[in-house]
C-alpha atoms as a PDB file:
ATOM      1  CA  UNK A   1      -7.151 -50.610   9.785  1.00  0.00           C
ATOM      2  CA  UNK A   2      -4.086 -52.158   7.587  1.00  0.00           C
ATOM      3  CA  UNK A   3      -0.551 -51.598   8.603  1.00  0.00           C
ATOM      4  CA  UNK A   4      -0.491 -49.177   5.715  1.00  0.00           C
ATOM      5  CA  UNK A   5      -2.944 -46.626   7.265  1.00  0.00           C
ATOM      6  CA  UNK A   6      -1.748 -47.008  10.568  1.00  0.00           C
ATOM      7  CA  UNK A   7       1.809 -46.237   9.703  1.00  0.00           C
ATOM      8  CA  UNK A   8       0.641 -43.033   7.896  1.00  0.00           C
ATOM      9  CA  UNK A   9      -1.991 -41.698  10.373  1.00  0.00           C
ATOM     10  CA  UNK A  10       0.395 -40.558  12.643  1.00  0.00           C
ATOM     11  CA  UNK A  11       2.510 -38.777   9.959  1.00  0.00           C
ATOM     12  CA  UNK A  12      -0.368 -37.084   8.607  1.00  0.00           C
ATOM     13  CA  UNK A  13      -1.805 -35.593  11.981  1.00  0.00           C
ATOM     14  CA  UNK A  14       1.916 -34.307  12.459  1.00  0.00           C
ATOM     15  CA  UNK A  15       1.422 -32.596   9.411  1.00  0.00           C
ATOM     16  CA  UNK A  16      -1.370 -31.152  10.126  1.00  0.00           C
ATOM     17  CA  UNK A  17      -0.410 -30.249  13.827  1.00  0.00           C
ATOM     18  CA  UNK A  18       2.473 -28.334  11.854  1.00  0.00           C
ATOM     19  CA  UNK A  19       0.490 -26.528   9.203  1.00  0.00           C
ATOM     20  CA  UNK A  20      -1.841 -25.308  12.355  1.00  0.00           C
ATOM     21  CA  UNK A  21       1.429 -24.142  14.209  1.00  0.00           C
ATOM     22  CA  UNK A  22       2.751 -22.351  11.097  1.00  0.00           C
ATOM     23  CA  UNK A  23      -0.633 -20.681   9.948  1.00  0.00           C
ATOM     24  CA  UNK A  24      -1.285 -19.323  14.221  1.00  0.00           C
ATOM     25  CA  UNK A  25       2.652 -18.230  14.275  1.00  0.00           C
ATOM     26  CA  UNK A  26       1.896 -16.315  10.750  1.00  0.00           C
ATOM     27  CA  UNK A  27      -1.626 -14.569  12.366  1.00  0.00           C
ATOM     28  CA  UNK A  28       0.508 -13.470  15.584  1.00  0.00           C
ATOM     29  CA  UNK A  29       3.016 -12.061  13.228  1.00  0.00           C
ATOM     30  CA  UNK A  30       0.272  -9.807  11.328  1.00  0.00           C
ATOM     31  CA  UNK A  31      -1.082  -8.767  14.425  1.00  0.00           C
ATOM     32  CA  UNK A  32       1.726  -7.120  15.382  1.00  0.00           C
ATOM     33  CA  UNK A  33       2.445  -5.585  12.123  1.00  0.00           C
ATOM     34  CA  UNK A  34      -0.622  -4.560  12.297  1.00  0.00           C
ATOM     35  CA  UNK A  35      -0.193  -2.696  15.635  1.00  0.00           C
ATOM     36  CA  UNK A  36       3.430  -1.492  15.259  1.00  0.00           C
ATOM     37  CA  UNK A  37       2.358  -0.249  12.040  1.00  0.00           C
ATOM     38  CA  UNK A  38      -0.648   2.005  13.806  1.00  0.00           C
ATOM     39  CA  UNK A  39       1.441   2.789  16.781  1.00  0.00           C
ATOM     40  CA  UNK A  40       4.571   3.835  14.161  1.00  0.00           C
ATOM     41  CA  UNK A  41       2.019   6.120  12.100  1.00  0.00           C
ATOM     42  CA  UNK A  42      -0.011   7.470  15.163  1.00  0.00           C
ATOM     43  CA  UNK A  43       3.117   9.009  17.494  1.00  0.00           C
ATOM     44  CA  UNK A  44       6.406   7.663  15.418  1.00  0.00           C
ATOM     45  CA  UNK A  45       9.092   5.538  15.791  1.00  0.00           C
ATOM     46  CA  UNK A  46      10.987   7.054  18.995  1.00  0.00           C
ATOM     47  CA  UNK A  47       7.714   7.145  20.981  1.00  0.00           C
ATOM     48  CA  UNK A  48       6.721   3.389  20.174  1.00  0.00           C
ATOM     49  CA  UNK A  49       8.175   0.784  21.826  1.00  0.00           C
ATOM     50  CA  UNK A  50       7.916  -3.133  21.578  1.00  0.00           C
ATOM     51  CA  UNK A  51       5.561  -3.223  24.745  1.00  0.00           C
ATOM     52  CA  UNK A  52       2.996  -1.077  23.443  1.00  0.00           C
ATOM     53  CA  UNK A  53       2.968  -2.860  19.882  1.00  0.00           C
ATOM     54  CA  UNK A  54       2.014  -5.895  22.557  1.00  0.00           C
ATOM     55  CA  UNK A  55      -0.700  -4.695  24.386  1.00  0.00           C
ATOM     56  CA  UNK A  56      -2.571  -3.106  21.406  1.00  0.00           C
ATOM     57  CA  UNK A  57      -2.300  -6.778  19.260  1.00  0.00           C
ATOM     58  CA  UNK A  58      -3.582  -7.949  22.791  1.00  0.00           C
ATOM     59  CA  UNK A  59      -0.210 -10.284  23.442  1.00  0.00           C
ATOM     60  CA  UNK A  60       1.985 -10.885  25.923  1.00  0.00           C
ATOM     61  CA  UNK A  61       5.487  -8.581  25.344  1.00  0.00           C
ATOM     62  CA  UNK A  62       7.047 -11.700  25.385  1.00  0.00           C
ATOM     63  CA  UNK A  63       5.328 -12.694  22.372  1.00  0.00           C
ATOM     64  CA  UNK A  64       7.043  -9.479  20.598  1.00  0.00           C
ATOM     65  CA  UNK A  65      10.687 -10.701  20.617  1.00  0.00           C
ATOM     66  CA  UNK A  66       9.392 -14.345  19.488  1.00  0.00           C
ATOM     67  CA  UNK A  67       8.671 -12.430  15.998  1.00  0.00           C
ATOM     68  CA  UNK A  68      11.304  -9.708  16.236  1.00  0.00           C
ATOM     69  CA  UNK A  69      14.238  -8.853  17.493  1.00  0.00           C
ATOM     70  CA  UNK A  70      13.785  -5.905  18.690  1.00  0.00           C
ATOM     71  CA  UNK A  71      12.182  -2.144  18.069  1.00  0.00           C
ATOM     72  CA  UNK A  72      13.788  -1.674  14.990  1.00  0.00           C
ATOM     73  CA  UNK A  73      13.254  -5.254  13.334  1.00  0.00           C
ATOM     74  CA  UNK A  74       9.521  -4.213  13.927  1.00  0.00           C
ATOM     75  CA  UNK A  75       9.771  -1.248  12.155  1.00  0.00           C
ATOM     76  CA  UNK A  76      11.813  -2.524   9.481  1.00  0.00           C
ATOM     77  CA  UNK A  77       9.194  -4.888   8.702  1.00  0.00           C
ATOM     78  CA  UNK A  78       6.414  -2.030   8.916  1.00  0.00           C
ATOM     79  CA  UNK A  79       8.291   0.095   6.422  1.00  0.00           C
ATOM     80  CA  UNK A  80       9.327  -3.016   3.872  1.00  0.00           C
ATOM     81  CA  UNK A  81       5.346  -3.892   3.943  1.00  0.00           C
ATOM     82  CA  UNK A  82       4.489  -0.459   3.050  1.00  0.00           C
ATOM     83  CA  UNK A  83       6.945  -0.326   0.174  1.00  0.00           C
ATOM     84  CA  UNK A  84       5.992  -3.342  -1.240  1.00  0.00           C
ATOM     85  CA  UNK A  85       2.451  -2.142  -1.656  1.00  0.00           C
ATOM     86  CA  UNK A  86       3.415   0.975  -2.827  1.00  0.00           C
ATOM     87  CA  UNK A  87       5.960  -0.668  -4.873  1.00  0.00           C
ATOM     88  CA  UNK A  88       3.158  -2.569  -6.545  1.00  0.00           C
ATOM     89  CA  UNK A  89       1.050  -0.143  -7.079  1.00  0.00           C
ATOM     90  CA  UNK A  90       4.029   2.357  -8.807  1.00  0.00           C
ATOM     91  CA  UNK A  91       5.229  -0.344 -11.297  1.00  0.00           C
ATOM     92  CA  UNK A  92       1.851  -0.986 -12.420  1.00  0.00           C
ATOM     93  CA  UNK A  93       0.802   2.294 -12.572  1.00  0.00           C
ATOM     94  CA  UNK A  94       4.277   3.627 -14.890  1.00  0.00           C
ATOM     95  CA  UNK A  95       3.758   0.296 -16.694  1.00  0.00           C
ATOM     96  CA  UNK A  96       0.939   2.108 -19.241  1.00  0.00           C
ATOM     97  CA  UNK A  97       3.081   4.064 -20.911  1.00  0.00           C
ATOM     98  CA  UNK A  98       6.694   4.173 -22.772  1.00  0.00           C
ATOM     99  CA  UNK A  99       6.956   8.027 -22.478  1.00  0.00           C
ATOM    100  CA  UNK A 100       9.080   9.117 -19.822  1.00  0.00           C
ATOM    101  CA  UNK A 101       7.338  11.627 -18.581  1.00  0.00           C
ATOM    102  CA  UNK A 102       3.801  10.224 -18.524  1.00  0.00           C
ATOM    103  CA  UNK A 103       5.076   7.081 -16.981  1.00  0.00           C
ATOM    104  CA  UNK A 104       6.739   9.341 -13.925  1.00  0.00           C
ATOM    105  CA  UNK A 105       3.238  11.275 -13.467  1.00  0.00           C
ATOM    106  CA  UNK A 106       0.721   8.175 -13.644  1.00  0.00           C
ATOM    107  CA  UNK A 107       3.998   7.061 -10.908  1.00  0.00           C
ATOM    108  CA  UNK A 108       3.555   9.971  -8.868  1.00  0.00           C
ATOM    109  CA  UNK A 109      -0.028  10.062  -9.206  1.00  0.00           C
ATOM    110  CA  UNK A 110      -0.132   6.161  -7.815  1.00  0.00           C
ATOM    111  CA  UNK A 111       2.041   7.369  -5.098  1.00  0.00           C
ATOM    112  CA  UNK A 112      -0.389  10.202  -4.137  1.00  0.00           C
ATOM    113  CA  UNK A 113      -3.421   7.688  -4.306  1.00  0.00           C
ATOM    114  CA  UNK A 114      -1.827   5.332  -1.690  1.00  0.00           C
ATOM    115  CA  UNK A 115      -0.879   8.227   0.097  1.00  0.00           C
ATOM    116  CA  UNK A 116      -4.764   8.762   0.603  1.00  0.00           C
ATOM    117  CA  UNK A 117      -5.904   5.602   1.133  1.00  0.00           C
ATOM    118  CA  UNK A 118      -2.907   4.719   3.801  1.00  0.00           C
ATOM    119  CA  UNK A 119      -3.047   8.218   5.679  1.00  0.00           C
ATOM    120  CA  UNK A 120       0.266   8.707   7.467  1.00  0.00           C
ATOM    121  CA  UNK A 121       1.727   5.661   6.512  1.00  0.00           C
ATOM    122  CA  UNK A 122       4.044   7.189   4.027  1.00  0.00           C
ATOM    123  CA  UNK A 123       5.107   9.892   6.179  1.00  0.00           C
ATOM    124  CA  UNK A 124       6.129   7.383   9.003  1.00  0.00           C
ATOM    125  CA  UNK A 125       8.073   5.358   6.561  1.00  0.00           C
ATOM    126  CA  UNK A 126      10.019   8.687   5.544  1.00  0.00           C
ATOM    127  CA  UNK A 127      10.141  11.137   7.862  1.00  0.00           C
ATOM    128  CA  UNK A 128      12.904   8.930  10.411  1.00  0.00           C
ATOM    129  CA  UNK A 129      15.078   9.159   7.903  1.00  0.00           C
ATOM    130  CA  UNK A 130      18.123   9.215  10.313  1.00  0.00           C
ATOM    131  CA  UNK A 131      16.939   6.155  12.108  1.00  0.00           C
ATOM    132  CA  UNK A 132      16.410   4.468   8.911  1.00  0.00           C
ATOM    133  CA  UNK A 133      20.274   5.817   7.847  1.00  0.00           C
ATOM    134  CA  UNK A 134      22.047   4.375  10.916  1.00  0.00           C
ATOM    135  CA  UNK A 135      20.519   1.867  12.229  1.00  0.00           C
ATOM    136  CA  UNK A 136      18.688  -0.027   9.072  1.00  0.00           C
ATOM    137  CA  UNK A 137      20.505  -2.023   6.612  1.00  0.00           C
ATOM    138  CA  UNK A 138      21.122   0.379   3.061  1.00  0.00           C
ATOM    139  CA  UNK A 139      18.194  -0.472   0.901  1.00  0.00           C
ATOM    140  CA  UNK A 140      15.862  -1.180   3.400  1.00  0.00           C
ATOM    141  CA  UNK A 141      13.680   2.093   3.801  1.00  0.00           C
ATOM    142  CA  UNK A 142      11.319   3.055   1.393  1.00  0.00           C
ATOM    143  CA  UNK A 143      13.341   5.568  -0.074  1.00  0.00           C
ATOM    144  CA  UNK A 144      15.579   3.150  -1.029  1.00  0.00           C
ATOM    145  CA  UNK A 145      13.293   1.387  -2.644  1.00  0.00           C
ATOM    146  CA  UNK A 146      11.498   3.754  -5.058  1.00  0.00           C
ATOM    147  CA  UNK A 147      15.319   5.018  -6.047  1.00  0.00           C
ATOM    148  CA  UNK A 148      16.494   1.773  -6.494  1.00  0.00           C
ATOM    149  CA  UNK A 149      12.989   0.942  -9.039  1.00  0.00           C
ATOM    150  CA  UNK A 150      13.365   4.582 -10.588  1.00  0.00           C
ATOM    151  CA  UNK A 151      17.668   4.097 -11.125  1.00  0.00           C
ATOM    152  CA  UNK A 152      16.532   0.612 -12.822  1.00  0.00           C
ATOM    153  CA  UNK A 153      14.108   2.401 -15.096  1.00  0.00           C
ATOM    154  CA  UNK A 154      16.900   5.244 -15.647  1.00  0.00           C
ATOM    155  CA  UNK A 155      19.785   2.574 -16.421  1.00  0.00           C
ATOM    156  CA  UNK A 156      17.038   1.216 -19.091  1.00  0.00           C
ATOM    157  CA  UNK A 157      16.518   4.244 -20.563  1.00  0.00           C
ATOM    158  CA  UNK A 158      19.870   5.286 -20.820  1.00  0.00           C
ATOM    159  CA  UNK A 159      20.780   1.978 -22.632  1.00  0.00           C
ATOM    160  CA  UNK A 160      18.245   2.779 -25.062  1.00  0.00           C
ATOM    161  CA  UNK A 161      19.846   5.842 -25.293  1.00  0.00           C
ATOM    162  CA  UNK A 162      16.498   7.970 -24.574  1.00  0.00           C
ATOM    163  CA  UNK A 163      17.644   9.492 -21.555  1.00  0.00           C
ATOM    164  CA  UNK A 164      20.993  11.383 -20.944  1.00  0.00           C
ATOM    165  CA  UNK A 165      23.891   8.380 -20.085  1.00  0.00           C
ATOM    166  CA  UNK A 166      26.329  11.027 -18.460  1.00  0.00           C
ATOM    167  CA  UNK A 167      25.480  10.494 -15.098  1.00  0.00           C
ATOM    168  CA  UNK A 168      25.010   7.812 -12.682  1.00  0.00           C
ATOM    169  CA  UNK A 169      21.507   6.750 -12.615  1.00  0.00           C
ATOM    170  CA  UNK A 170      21.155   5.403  -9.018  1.00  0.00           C
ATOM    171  CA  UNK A 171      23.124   8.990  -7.602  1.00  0.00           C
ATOM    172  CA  UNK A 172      20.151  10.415  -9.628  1.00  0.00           C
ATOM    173  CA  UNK A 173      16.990   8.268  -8.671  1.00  0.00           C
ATOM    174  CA  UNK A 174      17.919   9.144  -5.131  1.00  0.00           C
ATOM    175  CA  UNK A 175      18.219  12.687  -6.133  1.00  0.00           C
ATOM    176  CA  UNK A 176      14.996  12.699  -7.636  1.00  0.00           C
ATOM    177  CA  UNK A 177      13.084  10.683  -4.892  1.00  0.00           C
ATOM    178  CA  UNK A 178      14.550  13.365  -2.535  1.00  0.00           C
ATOM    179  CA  UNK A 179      13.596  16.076  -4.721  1.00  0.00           C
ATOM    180  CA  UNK A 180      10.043  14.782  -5.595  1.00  0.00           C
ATOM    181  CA  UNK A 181       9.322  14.256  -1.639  1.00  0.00           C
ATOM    182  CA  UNK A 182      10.227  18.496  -0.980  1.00  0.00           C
ATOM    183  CA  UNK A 183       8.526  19.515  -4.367  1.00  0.00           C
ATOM    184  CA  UNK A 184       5.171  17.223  -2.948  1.00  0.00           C
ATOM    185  CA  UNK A 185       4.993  18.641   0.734  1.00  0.00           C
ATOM    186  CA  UNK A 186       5.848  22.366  -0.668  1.00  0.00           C
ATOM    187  CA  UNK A 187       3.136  21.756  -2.901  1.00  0.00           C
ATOM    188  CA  UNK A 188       0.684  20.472  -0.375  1.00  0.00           C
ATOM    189  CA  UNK A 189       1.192  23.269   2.242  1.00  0.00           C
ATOM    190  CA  UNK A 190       0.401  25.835  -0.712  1.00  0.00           C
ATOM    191  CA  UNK A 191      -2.662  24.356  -1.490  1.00  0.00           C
ATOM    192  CA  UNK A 192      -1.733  23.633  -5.100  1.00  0.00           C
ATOM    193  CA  UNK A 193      -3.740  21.927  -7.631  1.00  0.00           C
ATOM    194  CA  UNK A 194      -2.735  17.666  -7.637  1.00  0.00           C
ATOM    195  CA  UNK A 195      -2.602  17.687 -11.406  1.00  0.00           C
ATOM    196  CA  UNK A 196      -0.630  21.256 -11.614  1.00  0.00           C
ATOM    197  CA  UNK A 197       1.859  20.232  -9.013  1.00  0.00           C
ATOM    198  CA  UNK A 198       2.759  16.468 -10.560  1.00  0.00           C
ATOM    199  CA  UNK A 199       2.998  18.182 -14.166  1.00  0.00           C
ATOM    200  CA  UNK A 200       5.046  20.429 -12.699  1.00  0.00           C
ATOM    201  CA  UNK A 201       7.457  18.233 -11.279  1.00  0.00           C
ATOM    202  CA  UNK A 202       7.424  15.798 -13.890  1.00  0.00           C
ATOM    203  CA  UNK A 203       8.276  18.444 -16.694  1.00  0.00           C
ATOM    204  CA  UNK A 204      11.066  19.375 -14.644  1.00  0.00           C
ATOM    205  CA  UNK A 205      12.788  15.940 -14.321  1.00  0.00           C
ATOM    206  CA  UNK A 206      12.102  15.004 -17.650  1.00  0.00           C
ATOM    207  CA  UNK A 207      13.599  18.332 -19.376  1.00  0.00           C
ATOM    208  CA  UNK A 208      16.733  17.234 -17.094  1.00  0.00           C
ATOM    209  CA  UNK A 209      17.003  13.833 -18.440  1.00  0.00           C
ATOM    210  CA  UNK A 210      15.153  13.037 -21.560  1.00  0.00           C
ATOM    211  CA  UNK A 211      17.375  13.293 -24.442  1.00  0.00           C
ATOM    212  CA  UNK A 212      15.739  15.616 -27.412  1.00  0.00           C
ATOM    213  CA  UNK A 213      15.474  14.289 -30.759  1.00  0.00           C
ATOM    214  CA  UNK A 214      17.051  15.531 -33.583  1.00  0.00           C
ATOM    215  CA  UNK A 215      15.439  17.300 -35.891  1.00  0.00           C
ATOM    216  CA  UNK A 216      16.299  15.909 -39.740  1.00  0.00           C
ATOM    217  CA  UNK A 217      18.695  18.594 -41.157  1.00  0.00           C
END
């Protein structure tokens, strides 16, 4: 072996030693996503704590606070995962259409089909709102981040001057991400029709916001 390769060896198995490290630390990390994300779904985020997310990703608790700080770093993570698949799936979804309106209900109706496939997920990510008010940083929960994507898409509109420019458009994306999330669980608990309900709601946001055309004189 020349001095060449035996100078190098070394640095290459160090390499590789850290890639290993890197790719196991990443795997521990998703394992206990995984669980605090089951645990946060199954029984909530007051009920869960860092110990059990342990013992069902079959670590030590010890291993839990290598990856997060605590409780709420956990479930941070859980609900920024969640909206970034959503996320995802919402912007590609609204991205097949330039109408307002039809863009918000293929939205919704992207929403809704997450919704299914993930059961419970959303509602863990929403309903501890309060938790997520006082003790997450502002524009971390998920609510956050569909307002924040619908007040871009607002701002956009309202430059183009197709949607009404007299209000603020992030006061109303939050507004109408609070709004959509009462107008979907009233409409769930009364049993009405998934294409009925998001026309519904859709007609009524747009007729708020959508500037009408003039008609030539």
């Amino acid at each position: 072996m020349n001095n060449y390769h035996r100078m190098a060896q070394p640095a290459a198995q160090s390499t590789s030693t850290g890639t290993r490290r890197e790719r196991r630390k990443a795997e521990t990390r998703a394992r206990l996503l995984a669980a605090a994300r089951t645990l946060f779904v199954e029984r909530g985020y007051h009920a869960t704590r860092p110990q059990d997310i342990a013992e069902a990703a079959d670590l030590a608790t010890g291993t839990f606070y290598v990856h997060f700080a605590d409780k709420r770093e956990a479930f941070q993570a859980f609900s920024e995962k969640a909206a970034q698949e959503l996320m995802e799936r919402v912007r590609a979804a609204g991205a097949e259409s330039a109408d307002f309106e039809q863009r918000l209900y293929l939205s919704l109706e992207a929403l809704m089909a997450y919704a299914d496939e993930n059961p419970g997920t959303l509602p863990a990510a929403f309903t501890d709102s309060a938790v997520i008010a006082a003790e997450l940083p502002q524009g971390a929960s998920l609510q956050d981040q569909l307002a924040d994507s619908l007040g871009q898409g607002l701002r956009q509109g309202m430059e183009r001057g197709a949607l009404r420019a007299d209000a603020d458009p992030d006061v109303i994306a939050h507004g109408i991400v609070g709004f959509v999330t009462q107008a979907l669980r009233c409409g769930g608990k009364r049993k009405r029709a998934r294409s009925d309900l998001l026309g519904e709601i859709t007609r009524f946001v747009s007729r708020a916001l959508v500037l009408e055309e003039e008609e030539p004189s």
